[in-house]
Each structure stands twice: as C-alpha cells, then as structure tokens.
C-alpha atoms as a PDB file:
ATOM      1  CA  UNK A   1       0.000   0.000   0.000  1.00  0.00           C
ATOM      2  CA  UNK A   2       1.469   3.402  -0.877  1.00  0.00           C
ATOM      3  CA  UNK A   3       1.442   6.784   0.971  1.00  0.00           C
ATOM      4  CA  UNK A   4      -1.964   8.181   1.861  1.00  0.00           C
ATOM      5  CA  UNK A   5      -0.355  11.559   1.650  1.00  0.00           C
ATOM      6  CA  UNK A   6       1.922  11.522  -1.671  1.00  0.00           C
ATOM      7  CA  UNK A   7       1.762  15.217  -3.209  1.00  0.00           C
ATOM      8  CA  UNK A   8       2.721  16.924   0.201  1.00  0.00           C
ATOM      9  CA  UNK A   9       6.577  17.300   1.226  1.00  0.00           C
ATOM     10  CA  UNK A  10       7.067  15.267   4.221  1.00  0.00           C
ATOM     11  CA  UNK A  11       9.128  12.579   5.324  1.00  0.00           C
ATOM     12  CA  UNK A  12       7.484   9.278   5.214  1.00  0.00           C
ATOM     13  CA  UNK A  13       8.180   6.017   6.458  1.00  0.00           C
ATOM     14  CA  UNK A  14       5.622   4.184   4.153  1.00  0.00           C
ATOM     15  CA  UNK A  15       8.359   3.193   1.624  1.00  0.00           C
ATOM     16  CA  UNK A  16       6.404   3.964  -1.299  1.00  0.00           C
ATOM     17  CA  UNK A  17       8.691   6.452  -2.052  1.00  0.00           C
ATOM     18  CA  UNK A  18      11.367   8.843  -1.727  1.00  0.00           C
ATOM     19  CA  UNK A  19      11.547  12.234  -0.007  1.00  0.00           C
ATOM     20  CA  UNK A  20       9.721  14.477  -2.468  1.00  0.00           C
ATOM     21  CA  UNK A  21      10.122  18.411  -3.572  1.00  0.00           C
ATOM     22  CA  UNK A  22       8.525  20.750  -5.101  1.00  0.00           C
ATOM     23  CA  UNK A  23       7.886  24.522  -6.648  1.00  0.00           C
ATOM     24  CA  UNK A  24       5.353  26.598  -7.425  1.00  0.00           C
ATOM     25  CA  UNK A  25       4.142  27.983 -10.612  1.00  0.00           C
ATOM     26  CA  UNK A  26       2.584  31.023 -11.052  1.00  0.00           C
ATOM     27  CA  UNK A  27       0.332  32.042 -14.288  1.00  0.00           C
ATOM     28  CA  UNK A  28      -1.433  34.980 -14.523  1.00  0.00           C
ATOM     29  CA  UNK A  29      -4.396  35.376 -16.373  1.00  0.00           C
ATOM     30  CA  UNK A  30      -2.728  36.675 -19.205  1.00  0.00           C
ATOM     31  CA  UNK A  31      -0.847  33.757 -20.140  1.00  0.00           C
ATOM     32  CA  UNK A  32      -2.161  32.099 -23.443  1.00  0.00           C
ATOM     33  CA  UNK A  33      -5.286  30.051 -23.378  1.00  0.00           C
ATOM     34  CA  UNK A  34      -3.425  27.253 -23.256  1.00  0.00           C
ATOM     35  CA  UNK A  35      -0.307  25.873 -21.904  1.00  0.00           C
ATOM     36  CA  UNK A  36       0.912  22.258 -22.710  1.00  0.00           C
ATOM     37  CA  UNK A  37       4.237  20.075 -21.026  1.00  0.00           C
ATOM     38  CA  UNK A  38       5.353  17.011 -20.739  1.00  0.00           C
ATOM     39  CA  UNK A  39       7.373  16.348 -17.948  1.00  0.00           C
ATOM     40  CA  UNK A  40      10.118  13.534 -17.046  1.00  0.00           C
ATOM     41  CA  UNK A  41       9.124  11.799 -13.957  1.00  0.00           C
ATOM     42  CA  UNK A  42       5.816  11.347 -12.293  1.00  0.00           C
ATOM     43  CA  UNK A  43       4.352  14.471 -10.933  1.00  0.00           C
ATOM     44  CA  UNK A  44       1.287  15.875  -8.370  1.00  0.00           C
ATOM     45  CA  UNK A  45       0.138  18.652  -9.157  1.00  0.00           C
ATOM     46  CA  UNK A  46      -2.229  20.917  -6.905  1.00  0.00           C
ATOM     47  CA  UNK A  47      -3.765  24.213  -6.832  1.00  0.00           C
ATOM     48  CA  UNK A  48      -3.086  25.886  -3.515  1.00  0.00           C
ATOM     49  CA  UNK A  49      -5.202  29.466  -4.857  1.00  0.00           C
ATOM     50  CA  UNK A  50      -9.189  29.721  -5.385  1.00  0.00           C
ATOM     51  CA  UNK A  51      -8.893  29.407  -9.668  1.00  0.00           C
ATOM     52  CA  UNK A  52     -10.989  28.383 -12.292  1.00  0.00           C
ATOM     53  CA  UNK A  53      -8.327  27.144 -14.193  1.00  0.00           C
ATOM     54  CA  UNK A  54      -8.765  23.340 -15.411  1.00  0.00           C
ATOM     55  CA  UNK A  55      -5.937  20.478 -16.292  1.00  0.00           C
ATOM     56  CA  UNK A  56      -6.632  17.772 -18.988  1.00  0.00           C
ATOM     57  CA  UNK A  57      -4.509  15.188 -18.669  1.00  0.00           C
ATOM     58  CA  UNK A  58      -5.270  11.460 -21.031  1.00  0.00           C
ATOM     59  CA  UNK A  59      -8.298  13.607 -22.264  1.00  0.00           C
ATOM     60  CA  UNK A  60      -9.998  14.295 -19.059  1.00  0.00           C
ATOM     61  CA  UNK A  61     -10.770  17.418 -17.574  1.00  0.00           C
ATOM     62  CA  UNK A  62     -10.189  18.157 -14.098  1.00  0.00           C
ATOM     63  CA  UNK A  63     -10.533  21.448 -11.899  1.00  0.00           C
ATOM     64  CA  UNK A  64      -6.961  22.333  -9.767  1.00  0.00           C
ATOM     65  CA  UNK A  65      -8.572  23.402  -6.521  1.00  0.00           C
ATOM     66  CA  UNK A  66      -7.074  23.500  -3.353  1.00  0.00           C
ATOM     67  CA  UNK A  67      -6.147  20.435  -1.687  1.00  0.00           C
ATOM     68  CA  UNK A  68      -7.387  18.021  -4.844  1.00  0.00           C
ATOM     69  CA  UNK A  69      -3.797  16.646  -5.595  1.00  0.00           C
ATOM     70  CA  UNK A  70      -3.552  15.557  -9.454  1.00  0.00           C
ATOM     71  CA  UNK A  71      -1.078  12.805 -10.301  1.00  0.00           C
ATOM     72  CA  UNK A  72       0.618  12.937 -13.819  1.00  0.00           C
ATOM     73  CA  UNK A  73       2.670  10.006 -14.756  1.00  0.00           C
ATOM     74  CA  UNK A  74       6.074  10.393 -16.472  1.00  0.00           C
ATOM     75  CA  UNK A  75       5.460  11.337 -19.867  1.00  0.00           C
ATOM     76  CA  UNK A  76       2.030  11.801 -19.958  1.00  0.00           C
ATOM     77  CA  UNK A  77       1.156  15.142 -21.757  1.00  0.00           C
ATOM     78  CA  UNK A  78      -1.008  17.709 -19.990  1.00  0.00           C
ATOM     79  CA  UNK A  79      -2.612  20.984 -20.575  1.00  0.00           C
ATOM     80  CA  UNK A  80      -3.815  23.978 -18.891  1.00  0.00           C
ATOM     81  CA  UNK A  81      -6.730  25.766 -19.336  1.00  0.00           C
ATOM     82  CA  UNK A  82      -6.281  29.242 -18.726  1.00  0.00           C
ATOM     83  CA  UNK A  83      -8.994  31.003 -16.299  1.00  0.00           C
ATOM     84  CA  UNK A  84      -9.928  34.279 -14.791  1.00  0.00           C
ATOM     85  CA  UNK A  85      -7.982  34.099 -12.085  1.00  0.00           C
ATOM     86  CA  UNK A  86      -3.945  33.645 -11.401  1.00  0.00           C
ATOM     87  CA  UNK A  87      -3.334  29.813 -11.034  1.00  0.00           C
ATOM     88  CA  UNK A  88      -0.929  29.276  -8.104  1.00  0.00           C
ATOM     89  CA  UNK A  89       0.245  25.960  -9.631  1.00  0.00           C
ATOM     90  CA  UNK A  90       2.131  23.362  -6.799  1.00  0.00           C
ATOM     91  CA  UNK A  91       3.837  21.148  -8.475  1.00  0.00           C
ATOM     92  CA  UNK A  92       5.441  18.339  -6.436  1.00  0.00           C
ATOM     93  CA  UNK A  93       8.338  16.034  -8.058  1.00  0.00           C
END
C-alpha cells in the first residue's frame, strides 16, 4: 500500500517512495489560453489558490482546486486551461 499523503513534502516512512520536492508555478491570467508540457518523472500537481483554471490530462478534464492533488505520470502530456484568475500551480516532483 502506498502513501496516503503523496503530493505533500514530508518525510514518510511508508516506503512507497522517496523524499519528495517541489515549486510553485505562477500564471497569470494573461498567459495564453493554453499551456501544454510534458514532464520527465511522475508528478502531483495541486492548486493551492481559489482558480478556475482546469488540467486535462489522457483527455480528461479536471478542476486544480485546493487540496485536490492531481497525479501525472512520467510522460504523460497535460494541458492547462487558462482562467480568470492567477493559477498558483504546486507542483510536487
């Protein structure tokens, strides 16, 4: 069983995984409509501002609200949908 907790930095004794990092992002809302990236290495990805700013990742689309931690695997291709708002973007490796 792997760690109930995975996008948030902490030291864990699960084993699931190793110590993890992260940044933050910030877009404004007048980036382009829409942003794409594929990144090497599994990702979670979380929105730690009130936005209405989606994510489609393997042709799903998902809201990035607070506290709703989005896994990307390595490789998979994702894309931002630009809202109204800034998108405070937390992007844990």
């Amino acid at each position: 069983m792997g760690c109930q907790n995975p996008g948030v930095q902490h030291k864990c004794t699960c084993g699931a995984h190793s110590y993890k990092t992260y940044e933050v992002r910030v877009f404004d809302n007048e980036s382009i409509s829409t942003l794409s990236f594929v990144e090497k290495g599994d990702r979670w990805v979380e929105g730690i501002n009130e936005n209405d700013w989606r994510i489609i990742i393997d042709d799903e689309v998902q809201t990035l609200e607070p506290k709703k931690i989005i896994q990307i695997p390595s490789g998979m291709p994702y894309t931002l949908l630009k809202g109204n708002s800034t998108l405070d973007l937390k992007i844990t490796k």
